[in-house]
N, C-alpha and C. Protein backbone atom coordinates (compact mmCIF):
# COMPACT_ATOMS: atom_id res chain seq x y z
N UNK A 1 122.76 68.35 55.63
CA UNK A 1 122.11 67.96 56.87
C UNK A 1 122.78 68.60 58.07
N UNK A 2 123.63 68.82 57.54
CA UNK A 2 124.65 69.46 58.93
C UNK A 2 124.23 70.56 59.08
N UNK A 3 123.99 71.86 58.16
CA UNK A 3 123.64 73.23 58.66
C UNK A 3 122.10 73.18 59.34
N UNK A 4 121.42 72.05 58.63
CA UNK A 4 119.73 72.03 59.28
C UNK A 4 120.47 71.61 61.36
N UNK A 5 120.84 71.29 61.33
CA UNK A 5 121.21 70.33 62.92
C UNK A 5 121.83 71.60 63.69
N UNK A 6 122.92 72.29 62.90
CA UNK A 6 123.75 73.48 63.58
C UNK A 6 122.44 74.50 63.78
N UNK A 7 121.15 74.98 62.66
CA UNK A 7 120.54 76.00 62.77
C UNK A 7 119.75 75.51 63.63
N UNK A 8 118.70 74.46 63.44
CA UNK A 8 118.21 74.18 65.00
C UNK A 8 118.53 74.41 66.22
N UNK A 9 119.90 73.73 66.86
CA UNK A 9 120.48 74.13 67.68
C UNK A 9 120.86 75.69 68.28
N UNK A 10 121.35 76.23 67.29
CA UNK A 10 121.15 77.61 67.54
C UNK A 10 119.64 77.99 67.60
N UNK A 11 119.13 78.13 67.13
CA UNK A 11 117.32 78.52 67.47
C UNK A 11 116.92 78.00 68.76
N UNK A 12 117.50 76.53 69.32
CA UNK A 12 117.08 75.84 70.81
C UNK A 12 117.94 76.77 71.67
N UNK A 13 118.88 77.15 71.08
CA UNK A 13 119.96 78.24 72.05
C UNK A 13 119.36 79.62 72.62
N UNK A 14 118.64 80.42 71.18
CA UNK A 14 118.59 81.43 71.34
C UNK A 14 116.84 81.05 72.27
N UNK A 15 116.27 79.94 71.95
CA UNK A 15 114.88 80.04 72.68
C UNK A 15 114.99 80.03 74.07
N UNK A 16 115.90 78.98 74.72
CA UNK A 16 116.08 79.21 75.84
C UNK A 16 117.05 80.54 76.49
N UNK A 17 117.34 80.94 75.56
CA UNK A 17 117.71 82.50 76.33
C UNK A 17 116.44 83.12 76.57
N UNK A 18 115.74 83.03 75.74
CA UNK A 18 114.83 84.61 75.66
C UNK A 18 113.99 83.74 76.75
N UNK A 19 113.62 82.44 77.31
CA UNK A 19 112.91 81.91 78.13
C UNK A 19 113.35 82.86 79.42
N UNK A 20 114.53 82.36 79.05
CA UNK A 20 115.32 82.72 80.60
C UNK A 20 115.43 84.24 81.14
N UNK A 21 114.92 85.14 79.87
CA UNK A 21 115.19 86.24 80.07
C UNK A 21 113.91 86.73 80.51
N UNK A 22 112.91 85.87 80.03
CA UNK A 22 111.53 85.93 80.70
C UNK A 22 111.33 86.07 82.07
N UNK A 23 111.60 84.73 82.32
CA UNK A 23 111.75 84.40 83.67
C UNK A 23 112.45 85.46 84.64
N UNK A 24 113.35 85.81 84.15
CA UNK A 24 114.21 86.38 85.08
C UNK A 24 113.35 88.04 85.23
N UNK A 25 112.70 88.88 84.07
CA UNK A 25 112.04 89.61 84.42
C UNK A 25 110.69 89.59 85.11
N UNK A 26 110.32 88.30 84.86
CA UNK A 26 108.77 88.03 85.70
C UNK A 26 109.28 88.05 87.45
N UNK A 27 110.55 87.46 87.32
CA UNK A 27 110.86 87.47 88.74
C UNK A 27 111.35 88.66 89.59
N UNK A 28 111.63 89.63 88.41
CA UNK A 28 112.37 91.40 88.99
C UNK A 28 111.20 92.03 89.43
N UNK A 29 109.57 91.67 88.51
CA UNK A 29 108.52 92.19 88.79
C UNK A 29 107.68 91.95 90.20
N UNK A 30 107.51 90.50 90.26
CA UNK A 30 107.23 89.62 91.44
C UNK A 30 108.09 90.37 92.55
N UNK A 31 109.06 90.79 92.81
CA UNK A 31 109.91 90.88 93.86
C UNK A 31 109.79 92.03 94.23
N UNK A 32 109.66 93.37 92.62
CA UNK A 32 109.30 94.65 93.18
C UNK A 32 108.02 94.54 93.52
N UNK A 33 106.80 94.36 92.82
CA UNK A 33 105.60 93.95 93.69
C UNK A 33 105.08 93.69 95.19
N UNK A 34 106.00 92.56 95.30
CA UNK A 34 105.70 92.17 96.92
C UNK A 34 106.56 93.05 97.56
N UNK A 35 107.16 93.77 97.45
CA UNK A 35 108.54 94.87 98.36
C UNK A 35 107.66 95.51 98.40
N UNK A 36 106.57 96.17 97.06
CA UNK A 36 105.76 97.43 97.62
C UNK A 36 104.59 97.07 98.27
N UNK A 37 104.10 95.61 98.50
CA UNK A 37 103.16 95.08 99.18
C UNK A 37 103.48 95.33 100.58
N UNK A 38 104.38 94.63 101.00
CA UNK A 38 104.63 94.46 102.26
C UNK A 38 105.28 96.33 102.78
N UNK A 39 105.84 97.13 101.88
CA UNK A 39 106.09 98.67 102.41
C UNK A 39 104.68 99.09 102.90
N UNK A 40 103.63 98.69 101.98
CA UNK A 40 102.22 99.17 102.12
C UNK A 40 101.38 98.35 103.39
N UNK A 41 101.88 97.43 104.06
CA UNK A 41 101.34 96.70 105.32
C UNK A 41 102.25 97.64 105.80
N UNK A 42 103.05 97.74 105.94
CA UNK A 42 104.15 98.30 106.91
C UNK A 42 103.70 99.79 107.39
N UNK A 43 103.66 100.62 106.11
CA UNK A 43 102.56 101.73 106.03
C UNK A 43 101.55 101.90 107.09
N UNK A 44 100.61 100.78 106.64
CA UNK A 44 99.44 101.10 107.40
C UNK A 44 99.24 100.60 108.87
N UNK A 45 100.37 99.88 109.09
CA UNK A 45 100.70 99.29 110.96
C UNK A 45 100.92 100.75 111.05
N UNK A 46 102.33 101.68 110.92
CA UNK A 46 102.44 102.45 111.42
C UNK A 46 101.15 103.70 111.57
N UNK A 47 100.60 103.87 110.23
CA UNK A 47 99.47 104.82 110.19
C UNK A 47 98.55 104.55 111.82
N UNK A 48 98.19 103.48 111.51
CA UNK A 48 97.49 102.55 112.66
C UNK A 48 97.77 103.26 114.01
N UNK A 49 99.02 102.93 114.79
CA UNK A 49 99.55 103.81 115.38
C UNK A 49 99.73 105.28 115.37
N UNK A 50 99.98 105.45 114.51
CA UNK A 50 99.95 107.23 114.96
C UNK A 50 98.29 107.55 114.89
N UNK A 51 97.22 107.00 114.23
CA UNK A 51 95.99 107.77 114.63
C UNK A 51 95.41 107.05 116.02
N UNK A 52 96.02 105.70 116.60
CA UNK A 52 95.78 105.76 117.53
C UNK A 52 96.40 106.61 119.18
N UNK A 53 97.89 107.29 118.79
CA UNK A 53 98.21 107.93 119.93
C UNK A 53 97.35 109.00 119.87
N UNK A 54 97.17 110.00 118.62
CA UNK A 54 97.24 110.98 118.44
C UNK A 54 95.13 110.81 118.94
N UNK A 55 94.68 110.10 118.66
CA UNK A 55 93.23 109.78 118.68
C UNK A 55 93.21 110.05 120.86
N UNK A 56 94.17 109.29 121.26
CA UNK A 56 93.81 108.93 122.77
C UNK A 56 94.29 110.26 123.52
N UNK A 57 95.49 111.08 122.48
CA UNK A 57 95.78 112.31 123.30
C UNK A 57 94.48 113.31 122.76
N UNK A 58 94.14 113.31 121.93
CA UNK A 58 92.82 113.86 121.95
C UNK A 58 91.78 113.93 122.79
N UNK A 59 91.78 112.70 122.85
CA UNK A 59 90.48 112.31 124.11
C UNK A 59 90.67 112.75 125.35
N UNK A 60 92.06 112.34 125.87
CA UNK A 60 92.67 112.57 127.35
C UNK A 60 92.53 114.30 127.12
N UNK A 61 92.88 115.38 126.20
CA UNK A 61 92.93 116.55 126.55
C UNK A 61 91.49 117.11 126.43
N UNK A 62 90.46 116.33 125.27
CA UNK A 62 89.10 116.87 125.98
C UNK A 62 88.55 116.59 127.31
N UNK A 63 88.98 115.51 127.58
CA UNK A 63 88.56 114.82 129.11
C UNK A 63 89.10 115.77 129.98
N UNK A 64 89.98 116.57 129.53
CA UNK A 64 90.65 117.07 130.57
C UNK A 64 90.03 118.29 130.67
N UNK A 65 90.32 118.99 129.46
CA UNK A 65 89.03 120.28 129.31
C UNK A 65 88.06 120.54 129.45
N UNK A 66 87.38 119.25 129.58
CA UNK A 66 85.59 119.56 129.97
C UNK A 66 85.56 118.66 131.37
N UNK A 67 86.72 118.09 132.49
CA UNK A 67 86.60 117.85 133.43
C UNK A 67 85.76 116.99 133.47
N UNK A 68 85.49 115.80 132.82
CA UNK A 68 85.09 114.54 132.18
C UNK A 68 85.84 113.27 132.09
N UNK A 69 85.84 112.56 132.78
CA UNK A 69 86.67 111.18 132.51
C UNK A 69 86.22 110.25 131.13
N UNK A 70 85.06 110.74 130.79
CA UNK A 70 84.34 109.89 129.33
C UNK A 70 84.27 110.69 128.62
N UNK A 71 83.81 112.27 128.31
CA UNK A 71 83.63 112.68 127.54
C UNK A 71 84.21 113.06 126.33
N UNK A 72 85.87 113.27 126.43
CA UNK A 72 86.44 113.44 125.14
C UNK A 72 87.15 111.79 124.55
N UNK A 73 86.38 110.78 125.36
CA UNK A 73 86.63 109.50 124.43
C UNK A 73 85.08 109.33 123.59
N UNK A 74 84.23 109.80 124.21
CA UNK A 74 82.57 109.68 123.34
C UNK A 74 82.65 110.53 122.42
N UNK A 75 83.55 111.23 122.45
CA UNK A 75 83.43 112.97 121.40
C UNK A 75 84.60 112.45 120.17
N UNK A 76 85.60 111.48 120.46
CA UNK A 76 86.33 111.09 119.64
C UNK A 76 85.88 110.03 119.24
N UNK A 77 85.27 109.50 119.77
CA UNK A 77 84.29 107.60 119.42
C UNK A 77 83.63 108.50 118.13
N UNK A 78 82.31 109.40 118.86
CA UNK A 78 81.69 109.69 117.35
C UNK A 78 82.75 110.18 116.48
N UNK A 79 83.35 111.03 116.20
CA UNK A 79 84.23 112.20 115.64
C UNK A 79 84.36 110.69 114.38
N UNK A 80 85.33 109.06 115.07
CA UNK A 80 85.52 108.65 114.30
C UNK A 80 84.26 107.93 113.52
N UNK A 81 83.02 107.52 114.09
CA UNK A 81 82.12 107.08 113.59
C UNK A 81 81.65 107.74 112.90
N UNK A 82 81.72 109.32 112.79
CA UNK A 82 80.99 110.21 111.42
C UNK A 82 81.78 109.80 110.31
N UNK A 83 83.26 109.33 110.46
CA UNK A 83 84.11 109.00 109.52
C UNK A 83 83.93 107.85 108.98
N UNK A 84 83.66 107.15 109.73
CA UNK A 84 82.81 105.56 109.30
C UNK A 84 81.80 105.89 108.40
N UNK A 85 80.80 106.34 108.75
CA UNK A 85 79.43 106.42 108.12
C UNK A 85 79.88 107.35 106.66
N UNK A 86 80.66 108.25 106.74
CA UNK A 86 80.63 109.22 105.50
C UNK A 86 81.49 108.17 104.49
N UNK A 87 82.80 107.66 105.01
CA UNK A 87 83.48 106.32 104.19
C UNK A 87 82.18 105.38 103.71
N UNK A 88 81.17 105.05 104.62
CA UNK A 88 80.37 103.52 103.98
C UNK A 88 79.50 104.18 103.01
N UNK A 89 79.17 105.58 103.50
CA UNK A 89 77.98 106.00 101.83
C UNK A 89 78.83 106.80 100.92
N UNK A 90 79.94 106.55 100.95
CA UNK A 90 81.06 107.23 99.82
C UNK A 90 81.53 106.12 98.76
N UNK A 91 81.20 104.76 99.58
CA UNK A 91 82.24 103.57 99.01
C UNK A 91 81.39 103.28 97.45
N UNK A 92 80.69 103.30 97.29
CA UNK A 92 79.69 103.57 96.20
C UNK A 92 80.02 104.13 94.93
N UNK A 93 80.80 105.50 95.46
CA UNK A 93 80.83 106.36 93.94
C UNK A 93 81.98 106.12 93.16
N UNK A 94 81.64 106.25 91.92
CA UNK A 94 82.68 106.12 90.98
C UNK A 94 83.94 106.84 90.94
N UNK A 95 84.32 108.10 91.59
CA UNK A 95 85.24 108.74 91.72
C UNK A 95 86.33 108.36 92.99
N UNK A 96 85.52 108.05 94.11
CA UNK A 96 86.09 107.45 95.07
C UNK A 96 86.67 106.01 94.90
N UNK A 97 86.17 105.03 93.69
CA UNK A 97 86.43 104.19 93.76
C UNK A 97 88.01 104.19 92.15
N UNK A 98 87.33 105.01 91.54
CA UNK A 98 88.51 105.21 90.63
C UNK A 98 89.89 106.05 91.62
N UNK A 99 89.52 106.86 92.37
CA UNK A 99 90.92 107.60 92.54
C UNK A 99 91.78 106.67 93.27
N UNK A 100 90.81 105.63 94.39
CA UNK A 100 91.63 104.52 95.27
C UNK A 100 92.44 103.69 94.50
N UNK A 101 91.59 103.37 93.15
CA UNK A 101 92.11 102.14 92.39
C UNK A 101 93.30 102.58 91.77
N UNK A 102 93.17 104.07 91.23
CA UNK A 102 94.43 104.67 90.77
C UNK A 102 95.83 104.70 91.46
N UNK A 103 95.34 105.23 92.68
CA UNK A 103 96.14 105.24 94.11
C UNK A 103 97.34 103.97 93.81
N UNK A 104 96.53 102.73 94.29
CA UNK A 104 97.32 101.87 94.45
C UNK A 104 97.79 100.90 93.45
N UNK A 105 97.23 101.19 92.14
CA UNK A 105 97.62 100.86 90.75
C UNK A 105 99.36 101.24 91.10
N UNK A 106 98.92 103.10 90.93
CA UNK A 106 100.18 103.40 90.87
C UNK A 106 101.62 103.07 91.43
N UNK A 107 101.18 102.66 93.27
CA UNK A 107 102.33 102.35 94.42
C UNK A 107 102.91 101.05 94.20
N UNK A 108 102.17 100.33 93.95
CA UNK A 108 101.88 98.78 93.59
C UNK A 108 102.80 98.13 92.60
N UNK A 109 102.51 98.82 91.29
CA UNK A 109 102.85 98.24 89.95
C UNK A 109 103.57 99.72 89.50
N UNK A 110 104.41 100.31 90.04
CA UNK A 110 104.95 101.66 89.87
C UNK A 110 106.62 101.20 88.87
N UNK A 111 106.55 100.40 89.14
CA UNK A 111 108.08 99.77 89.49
C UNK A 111 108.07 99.15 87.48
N UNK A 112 107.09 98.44 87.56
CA UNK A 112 106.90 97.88 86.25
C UNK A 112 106.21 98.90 85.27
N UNK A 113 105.74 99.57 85.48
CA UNK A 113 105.47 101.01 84.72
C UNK A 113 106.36 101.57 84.10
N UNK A 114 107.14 102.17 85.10
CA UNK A 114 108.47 103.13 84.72
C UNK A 114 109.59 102.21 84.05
N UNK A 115 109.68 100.79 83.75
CA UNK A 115 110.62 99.42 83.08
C UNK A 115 110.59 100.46 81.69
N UNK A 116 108.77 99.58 81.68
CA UNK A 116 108.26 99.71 80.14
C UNK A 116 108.52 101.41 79.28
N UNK A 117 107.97 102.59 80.40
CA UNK A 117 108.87 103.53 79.57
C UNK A 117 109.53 104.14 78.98
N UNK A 118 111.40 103.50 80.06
CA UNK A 118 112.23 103.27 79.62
C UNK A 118 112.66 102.88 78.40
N UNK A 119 112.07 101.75 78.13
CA UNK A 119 112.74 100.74 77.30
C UNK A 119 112.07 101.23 75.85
């Protein structure tokens, strides 16, 4: 009766390791995850910014070139609304929607990819 009590115990030993070892990688994943979440907000604040300086010095130097106080902000208004419209009848296709999904598959879950390789 004694080795049944010792082998149990060891088996409750080794289960809560491998629990713990669970845990502890679900939590390496979780952590790289949200690090590349929040790099990727961070990303796109800055993106944000630079197409908006770079958008208004645009405007200000057509305004300036065609001696226009409106015109190179209407010429950059559309410029970006052709970009709108070609994005909303693009969002549709299968290639556009696979290469995005790939995109951020990859940035995303990059971290837990390259684990499993490894190992």
């Amino acid at each position: 009766m004694l080795n049944f009590t010792e082998i149990l115990q060891t088996l409750k030993a080794i289960l809560e390791t491998k629990i713990e070892m669970v845990k502890s990688d679900i939590q390496d994943q979780l952590v790289g995850i949200l690090s590349r979440l929040i790099l990727l907000v961070l990303l796109g604040c800055l993106m944000l910014l630079v197409f908006l300086f770079v958008s208004l010095s645009i405007a200000f130097f057509i305004s300036q070139v065609t001696q226009s106080p409106y015109l190179g902000f209407l010429a950059v208004g559309l410029l970006y609304l052709l970009l709108v419209l070609i994005l909303y009848l693009s969002k549709d296709a299968e290639g556009v929607q696979r290469s995005v999904n790939s995109s951020l598959k990859r940035f995303i879950f990059k971290s837990t990819s390259e684990k499993k390789s490894h190992e």
